[in-house]
C-alpha atoms as a PDB file:
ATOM      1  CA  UNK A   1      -2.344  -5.160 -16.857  1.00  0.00           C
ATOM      2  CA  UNK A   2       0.493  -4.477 -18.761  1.00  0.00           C
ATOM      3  CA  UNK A   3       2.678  -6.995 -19.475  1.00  0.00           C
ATOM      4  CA  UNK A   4       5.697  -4.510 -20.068  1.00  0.00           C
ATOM      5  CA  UNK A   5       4.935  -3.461 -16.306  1.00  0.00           C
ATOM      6  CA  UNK A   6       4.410  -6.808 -14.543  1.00  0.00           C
ATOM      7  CA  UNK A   7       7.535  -8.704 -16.321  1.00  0.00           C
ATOM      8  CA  UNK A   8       9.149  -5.537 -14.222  1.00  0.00           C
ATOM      9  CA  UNK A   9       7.578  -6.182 -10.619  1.00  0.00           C
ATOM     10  CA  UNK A  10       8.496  -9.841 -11.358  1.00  0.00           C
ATOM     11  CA  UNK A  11      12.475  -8.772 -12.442  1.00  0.00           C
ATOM     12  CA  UNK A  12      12.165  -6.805  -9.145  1.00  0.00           C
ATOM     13  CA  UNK A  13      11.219  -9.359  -6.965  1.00  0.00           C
ATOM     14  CA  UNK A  14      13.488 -11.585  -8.205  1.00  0.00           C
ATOM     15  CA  UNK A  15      16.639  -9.400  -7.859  1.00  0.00           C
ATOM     16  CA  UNK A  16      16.031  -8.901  -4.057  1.00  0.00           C
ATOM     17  CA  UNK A  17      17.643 -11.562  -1.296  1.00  0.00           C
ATOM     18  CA  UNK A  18      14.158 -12.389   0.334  1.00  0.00           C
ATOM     19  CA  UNK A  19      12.192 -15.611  -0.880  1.00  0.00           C
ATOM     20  CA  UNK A  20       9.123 -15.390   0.604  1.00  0.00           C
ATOM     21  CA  UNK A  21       7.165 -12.625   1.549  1.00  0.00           C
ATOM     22  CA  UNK A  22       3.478 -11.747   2.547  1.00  0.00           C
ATOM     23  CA  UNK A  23       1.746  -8.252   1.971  1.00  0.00           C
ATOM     24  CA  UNK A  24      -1.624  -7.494   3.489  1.00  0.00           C
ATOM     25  CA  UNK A  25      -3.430  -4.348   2.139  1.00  0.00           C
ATOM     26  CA  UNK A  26      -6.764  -3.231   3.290  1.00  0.00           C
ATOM     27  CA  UNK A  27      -6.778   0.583   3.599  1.00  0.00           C
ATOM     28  CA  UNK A  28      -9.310   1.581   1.025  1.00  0.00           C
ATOM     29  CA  UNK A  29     -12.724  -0.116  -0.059  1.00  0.00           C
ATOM     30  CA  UNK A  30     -10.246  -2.956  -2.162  1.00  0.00           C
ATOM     31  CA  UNK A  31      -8.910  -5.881  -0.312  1.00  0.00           C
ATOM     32  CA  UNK A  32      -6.439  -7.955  -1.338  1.00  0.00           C
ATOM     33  CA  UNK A  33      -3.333  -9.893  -0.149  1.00  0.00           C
ATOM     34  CA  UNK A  34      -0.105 -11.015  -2.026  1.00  0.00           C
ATOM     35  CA  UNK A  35       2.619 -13.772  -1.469  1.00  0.00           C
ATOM     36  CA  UNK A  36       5.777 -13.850  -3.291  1.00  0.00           C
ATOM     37  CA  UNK A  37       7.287 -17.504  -2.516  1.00  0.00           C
ATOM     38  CA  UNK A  38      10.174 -18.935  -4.428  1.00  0.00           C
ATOM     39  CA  UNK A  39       9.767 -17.224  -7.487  1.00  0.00           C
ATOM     40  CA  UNK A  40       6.005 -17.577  -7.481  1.00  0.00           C
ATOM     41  CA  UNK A  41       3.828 -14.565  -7.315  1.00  0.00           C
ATOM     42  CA  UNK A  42       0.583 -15.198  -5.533  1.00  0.00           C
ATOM     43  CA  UNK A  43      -2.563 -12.643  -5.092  1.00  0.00           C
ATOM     44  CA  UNK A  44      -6.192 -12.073  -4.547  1.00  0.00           C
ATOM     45  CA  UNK A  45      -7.765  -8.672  -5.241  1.00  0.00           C
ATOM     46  CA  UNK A  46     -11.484  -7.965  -4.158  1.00  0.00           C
ATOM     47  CA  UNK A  47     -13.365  -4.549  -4.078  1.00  0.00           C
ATOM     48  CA  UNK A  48     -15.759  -5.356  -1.506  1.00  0.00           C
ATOM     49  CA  UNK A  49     -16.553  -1.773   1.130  1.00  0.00           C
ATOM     50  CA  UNK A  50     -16.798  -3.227   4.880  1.00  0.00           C
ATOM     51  CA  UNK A  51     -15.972  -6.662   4.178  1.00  0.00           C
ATOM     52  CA  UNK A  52     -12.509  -6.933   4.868  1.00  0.00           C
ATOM     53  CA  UNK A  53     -12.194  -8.452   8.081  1.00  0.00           C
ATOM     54  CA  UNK A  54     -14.923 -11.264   6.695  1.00  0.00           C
ATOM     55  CA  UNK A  55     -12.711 -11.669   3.453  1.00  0.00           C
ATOM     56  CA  UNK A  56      -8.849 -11.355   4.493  1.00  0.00           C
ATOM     57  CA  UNK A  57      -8.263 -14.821   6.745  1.00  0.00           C
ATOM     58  CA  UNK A  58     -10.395 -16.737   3.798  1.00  0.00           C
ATOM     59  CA  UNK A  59      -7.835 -15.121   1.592  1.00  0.00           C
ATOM     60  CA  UNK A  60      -5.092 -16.219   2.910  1.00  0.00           C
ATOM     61  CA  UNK A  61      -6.204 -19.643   4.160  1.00  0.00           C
ATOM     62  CA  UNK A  62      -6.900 -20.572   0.217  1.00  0.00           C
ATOM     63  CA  UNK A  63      -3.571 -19.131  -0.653  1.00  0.00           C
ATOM     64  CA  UNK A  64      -1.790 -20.829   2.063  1.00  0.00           C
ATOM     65  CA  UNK A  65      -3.165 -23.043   3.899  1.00  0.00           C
ATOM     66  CA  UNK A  66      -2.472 -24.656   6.975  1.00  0.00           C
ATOM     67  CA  UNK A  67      -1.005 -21.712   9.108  1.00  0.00           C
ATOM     68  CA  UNK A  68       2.583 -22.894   9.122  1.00  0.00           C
ATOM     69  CA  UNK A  69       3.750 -20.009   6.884  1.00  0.00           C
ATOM     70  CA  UNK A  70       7.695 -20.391   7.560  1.00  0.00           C
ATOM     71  CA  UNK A  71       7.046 -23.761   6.542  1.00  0.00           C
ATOM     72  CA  UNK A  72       5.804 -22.866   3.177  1.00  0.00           C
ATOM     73  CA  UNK A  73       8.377 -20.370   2.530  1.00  0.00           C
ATOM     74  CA  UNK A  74       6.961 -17.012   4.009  1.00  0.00           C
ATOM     75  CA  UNK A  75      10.189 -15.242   5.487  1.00  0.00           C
ATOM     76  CA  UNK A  76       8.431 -11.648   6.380  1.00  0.00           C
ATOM     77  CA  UNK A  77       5.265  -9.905   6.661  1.00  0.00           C
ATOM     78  CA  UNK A  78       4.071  -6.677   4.790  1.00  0.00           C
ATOM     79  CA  UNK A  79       1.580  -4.545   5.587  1.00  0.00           C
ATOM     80  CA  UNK A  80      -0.210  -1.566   3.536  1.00  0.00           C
ATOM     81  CA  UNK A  81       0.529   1.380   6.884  1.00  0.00           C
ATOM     82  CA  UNK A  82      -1.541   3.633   5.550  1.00  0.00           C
ATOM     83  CA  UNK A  83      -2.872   6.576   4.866  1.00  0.00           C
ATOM     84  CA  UNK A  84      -6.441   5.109   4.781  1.00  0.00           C
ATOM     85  CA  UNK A  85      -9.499   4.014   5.995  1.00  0.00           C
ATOM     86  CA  UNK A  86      -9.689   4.212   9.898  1.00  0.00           C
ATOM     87  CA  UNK A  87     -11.074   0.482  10.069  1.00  0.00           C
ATOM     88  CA  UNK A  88      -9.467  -0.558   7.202  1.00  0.00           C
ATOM     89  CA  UNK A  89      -5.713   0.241   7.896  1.00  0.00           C
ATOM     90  CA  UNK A  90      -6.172  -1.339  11.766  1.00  0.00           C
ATOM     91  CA  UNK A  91      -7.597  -4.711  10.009  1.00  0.00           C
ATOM     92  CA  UNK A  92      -4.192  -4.823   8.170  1.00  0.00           C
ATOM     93  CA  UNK A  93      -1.943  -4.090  11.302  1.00  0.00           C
ATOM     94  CA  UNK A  94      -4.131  -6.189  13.343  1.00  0.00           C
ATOM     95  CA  UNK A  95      -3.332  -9.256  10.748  1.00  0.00           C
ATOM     96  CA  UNK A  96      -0.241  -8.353  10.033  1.00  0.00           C
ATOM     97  CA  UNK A  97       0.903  -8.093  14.073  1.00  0.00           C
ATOM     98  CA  UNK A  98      -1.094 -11.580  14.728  1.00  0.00           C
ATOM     99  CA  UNK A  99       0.692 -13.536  11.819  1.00  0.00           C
ATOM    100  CA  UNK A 100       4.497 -11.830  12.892  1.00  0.00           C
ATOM    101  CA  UNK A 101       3.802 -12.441  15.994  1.00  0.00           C
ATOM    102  CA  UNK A 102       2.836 -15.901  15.935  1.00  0.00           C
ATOM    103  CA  UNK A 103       5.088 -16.806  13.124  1.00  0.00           C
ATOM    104  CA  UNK A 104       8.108 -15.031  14.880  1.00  0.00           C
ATOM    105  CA  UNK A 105       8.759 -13.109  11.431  1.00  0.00           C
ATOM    106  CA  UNK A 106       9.709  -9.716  10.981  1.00  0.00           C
ATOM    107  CA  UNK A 107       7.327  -6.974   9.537  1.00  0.00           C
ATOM    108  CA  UNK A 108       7.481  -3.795   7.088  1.00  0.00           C
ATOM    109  CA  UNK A 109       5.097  -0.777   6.830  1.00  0.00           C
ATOM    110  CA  UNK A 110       4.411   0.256   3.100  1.00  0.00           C
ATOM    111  CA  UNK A 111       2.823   3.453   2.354  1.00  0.00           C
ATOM    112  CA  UNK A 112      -0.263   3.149   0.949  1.00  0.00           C
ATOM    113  CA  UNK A 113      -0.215   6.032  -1.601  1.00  0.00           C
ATOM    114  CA  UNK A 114       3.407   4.397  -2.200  1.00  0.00           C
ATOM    115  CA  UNK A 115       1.569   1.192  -3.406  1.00  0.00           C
ATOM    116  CA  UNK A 116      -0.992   2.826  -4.892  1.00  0.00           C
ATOM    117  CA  UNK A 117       1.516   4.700  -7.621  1.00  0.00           C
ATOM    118  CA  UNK A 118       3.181   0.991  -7.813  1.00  0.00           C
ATOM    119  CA  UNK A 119       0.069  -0.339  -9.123  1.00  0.00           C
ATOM    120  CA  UNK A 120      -0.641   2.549 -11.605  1.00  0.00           C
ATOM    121  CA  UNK A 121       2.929   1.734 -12.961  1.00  0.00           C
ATOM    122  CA  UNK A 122       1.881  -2.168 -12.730  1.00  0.00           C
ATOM    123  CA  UNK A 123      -1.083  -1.666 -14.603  1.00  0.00           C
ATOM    124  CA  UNK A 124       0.500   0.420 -17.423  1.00  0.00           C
ATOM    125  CA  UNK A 125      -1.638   3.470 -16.624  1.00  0.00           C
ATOM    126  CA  UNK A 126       1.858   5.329 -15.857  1.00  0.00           C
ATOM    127  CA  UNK A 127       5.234   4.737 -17.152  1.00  0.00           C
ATOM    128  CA  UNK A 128       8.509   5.189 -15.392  1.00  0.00           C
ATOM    129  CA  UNK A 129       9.138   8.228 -16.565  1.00  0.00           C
ATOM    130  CA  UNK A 130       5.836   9.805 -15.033  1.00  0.00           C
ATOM    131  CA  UNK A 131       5.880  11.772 -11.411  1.00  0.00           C
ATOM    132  CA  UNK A 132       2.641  10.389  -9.603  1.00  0.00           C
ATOM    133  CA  UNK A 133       0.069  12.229  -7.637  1.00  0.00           C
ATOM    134  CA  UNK A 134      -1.285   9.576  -5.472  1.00  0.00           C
ATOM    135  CA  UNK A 135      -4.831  10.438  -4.214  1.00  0.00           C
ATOM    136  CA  UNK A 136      -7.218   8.864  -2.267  1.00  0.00           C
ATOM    137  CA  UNK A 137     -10.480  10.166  -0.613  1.00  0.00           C
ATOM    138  CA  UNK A 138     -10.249  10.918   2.648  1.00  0.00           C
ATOM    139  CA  UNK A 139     -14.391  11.505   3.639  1.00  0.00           C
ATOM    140  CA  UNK A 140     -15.336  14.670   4.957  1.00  0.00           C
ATOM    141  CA  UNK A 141     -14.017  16.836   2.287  1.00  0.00           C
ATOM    142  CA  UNK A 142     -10.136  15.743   2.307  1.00  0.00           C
ATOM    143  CA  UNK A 143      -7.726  14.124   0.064  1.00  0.00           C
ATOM    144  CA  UNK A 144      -4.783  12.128   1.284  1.00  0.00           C
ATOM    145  CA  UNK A 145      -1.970  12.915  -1.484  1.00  0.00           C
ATOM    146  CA  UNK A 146       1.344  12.364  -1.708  1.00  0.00           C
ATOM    147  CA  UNK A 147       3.888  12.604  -5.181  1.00  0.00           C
ATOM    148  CA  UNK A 148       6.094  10.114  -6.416  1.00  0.00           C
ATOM    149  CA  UNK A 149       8.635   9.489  -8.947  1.00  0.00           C
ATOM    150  CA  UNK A 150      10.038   5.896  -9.884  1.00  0.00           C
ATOM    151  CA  UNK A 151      13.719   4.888  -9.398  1.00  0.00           C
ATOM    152  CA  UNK A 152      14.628   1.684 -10.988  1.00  0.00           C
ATOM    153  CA  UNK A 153      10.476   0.765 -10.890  1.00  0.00           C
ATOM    154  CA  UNK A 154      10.001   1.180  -7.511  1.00  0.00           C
ATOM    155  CA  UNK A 155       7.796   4.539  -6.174  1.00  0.00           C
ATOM    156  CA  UNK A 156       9.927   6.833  -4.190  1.00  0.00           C
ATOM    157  CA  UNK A 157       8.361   9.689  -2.052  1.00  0.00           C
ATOM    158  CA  UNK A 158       9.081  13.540  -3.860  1.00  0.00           C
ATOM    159  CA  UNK A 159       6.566  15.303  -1.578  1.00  0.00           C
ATOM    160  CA  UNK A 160       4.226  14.356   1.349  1.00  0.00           C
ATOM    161  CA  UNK A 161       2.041  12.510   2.100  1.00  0.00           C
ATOM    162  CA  UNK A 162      -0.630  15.035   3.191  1.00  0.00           C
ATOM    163  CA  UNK A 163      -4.369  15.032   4.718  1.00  0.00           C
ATOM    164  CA  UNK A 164      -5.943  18.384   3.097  1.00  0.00           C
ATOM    165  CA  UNK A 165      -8.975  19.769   1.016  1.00  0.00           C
ATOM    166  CA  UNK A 166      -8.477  19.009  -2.893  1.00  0.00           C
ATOM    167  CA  UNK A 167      -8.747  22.496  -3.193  1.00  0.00           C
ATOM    168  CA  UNK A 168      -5.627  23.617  -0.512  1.00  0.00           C
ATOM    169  CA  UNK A 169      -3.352  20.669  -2.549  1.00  0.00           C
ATOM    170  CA  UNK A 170      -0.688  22.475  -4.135  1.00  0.00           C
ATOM    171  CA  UNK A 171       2.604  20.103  -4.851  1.00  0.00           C
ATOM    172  CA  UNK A 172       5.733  21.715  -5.052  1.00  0.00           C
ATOM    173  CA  UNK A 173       6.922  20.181  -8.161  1.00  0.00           C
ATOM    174  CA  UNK A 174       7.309  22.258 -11.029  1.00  0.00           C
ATOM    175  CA  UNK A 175       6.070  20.126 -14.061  1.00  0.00           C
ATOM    176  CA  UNK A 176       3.797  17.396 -15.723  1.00  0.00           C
ATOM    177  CA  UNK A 177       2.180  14.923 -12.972  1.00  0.00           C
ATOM    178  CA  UNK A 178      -0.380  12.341 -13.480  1.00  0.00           C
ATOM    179  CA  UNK A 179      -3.131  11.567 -10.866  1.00  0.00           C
ATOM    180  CA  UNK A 180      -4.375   8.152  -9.411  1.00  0.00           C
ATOM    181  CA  UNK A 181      -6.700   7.176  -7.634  1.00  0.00           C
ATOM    182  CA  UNK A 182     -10.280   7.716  -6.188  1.00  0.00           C
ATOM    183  CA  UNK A 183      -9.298  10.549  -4.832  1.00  0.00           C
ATOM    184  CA  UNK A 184      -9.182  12.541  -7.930  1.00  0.00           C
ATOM    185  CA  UNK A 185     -12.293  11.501  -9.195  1.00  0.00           C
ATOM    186  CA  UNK A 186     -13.514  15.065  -9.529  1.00  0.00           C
ATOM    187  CA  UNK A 187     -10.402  16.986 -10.731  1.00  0.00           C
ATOM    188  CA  UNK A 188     -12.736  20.491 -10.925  1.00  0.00           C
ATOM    189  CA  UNK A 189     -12.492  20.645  -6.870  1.00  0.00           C
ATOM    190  CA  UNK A 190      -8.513  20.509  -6.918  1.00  0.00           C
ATOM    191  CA  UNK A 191      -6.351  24.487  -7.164  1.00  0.00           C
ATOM    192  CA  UNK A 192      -6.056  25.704 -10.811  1.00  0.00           C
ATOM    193  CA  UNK A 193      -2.682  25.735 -10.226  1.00  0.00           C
ATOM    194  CA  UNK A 194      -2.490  21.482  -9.520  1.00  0.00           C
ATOM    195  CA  UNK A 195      -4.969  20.840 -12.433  1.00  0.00           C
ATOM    196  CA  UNK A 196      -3.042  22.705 -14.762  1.00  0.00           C
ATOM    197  CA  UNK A 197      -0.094  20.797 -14.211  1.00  0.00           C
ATOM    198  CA  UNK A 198      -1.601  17.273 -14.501  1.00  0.00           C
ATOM    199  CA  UNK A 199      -1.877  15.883 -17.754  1.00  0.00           C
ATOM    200  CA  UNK A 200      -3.809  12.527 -17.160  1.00  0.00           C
ATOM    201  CA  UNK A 201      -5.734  10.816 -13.917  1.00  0.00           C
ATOM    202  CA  UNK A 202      -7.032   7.814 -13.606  1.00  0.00           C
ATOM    203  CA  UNK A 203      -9.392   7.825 -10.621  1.00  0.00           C
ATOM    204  CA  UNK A 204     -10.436   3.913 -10.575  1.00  0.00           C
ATOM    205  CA  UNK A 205      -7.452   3.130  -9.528  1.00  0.00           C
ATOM    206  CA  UNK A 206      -6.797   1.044  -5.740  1.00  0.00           C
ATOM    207  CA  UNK A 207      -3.903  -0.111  -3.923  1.00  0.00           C
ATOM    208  CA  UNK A 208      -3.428  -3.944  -4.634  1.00  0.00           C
ATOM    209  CA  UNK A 209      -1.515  -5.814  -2.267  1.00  0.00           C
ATOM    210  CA  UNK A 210       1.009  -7.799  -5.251  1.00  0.00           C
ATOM    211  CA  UNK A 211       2.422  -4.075  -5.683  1.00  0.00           C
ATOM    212  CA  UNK A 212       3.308  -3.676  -2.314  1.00  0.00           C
ATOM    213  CA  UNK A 213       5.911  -7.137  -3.009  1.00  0.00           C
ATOM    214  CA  UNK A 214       8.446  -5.280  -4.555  1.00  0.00           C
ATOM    215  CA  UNK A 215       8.638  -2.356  -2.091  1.00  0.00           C
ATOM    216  CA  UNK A 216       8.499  -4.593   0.879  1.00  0.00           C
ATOM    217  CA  UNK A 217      11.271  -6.367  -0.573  1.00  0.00           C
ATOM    218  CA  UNK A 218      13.559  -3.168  -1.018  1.00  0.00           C
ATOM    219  CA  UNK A 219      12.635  -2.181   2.468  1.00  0.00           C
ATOM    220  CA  UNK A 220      13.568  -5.800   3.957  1.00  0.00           C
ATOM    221  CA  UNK A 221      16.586  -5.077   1.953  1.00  0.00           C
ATOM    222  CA  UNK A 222      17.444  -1.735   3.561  1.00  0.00           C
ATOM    223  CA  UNK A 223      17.171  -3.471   7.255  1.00  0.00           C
ATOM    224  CA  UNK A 224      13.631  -1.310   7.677  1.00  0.00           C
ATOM    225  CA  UNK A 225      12.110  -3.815   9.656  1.00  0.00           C
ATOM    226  CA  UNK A 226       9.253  -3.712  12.604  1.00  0.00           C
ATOM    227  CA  UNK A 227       8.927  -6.301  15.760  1.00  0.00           C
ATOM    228  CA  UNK A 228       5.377  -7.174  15.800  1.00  0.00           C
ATOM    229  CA  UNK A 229       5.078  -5.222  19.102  1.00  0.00           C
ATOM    230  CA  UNK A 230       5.980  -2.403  16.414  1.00  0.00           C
ATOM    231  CA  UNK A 231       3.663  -2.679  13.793  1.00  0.00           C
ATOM    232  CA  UNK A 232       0.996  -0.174  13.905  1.00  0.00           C
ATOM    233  CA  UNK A 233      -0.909   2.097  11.744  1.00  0.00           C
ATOM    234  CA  UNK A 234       0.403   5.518   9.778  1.00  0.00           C
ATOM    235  CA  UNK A 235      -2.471   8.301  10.743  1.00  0.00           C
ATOM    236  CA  UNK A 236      -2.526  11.522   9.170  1.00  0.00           C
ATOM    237  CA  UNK A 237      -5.241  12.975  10.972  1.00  0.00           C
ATOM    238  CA  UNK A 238      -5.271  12.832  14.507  1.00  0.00           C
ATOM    239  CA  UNK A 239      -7.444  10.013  15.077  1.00  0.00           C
ATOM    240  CA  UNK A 240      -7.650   6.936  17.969  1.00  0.00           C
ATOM    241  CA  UNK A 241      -3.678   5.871  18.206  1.00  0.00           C
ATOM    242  CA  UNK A 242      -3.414   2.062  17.368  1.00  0.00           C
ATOM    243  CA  UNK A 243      -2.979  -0.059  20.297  1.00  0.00           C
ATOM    244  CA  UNK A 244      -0.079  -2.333  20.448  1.00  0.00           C
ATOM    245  CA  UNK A 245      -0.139  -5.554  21.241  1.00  0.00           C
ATOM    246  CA  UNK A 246       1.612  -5.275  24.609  1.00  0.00           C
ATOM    247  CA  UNK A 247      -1.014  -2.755  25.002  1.00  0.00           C
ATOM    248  CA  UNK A 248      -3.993  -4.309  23.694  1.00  0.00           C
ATOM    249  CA  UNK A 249      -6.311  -5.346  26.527  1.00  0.00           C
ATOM    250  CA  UNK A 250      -5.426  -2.874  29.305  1.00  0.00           C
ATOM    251  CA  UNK A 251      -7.919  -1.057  30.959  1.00  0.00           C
ATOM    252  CA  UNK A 252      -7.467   2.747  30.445  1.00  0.00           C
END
């Protein structure tokens, strides 16, 4: 980690109004959750494919236990919306629509390629300077891909997000971009015209769930809030719909 980057996700989260905050991100084989109460910065970060839904309520009763989580300071939810795993992104709308709902606290979606190019800046592998290509594998041939710059250290969308062959991904922008994630693991299947124009990648990159704290935050910030009948899933691909929780339970 670099310590230049995380003294910046801390001066984030500290210049934002909210003072507690929960972030849930399972859409890719890593899963991990984050609190930010009070000043304190809390997370756990596992790699651990098809073991999420085992792993995420053991995370969170060790980091805070009991349940009550307005009474230990949690004043919204966040949850990683995707693109991602099927399974993986409805395990983090399913927890994060259970604890809003039964918590009576609002919720936010954050992007998970958004999170994904916070944690590259986090982790010092990009600077603040850098446009992002965030890339993760989506199976069957596909990328999903989206490009990001940073304003005042927080990822903001340029282009995207897309579902597409590495080799059909062509960004827009004009100049240097660096690539993240395990997604471009294998830069030879991407266009000639998209590896000539990225000057670095990093494919062990994940999404981790303490980089989603500061993005949540600006969201809360902006009034972007969800009900917890709201919260559901971003799909790129047109896959299942996510059930809401008025929904949930009806017979079609």
């Amino acid at each position: 980690m670099s310590p230049g980057g995380q003294e910046q996700c801390d001066a984030l989260l500290e210049w934002f109004f909210m003072n507690g905050i929960l972030a849930v991100e399972t859409a890719t084989d890593a899963c991990s959750i984050a609190a930010y109460v009070r000043g304190n910065t809390m997370h756990c970060h596992r790699v651990a494919p098809r073991q999420h839904s085992a792993l995420l309520f053991d995370m969170l009763q060790e980091m805070l236990p009991g349940g009550d989580l307005p009474g230990q300071g949690i004043e919204g939810i966040a949850y990683g919306s995707g693109p991602g795993s099927f399974t993986g992104l409805r395990i983090a709308a399913s927890a994060a629509q259970g604890l809003a709902y039964s918590s009576q606290l609002p919720a936010v979606a954050v992007p998970t390629l958004a999170t994904l190019a916070q944690t590259a800046l986090r982790s010092g592998i990009v600077g603040v300077s850098d446009v992002v290509l965030a890339v993760l594998d989506a199976r069957v041939g596909e990328v999903y891909a989206a490009v990001y710059r940073f304003e005042e250290g927080l990822a903001m969308l340029l282009e995207g997000p897309w579902a597409s062959p590495p080799g059909r991904l062509v960004p827009n922008y004009p100049g240097a971009i660096c690539a993240v994630g395990n997604g471009c693991g294998d830069l030879e299947q991407f266009a000639p015209a998209l590896r000539d124009v990225i000057v670095q990648s990093a494919s062990e990159v994940l999404p981790n769930a303490v980089d989603m704290l500061p993005l949540a935050q600006a969201l809360f910030s902006f009034g972007e809030t969800l009900s917890p009948q709201e919260v559901q899933p971003v799909y790129l691909r047109d896959e299942t719909r996510w059930k809401k929780i008025s929904e949930q339970g009806r017979r079609s």
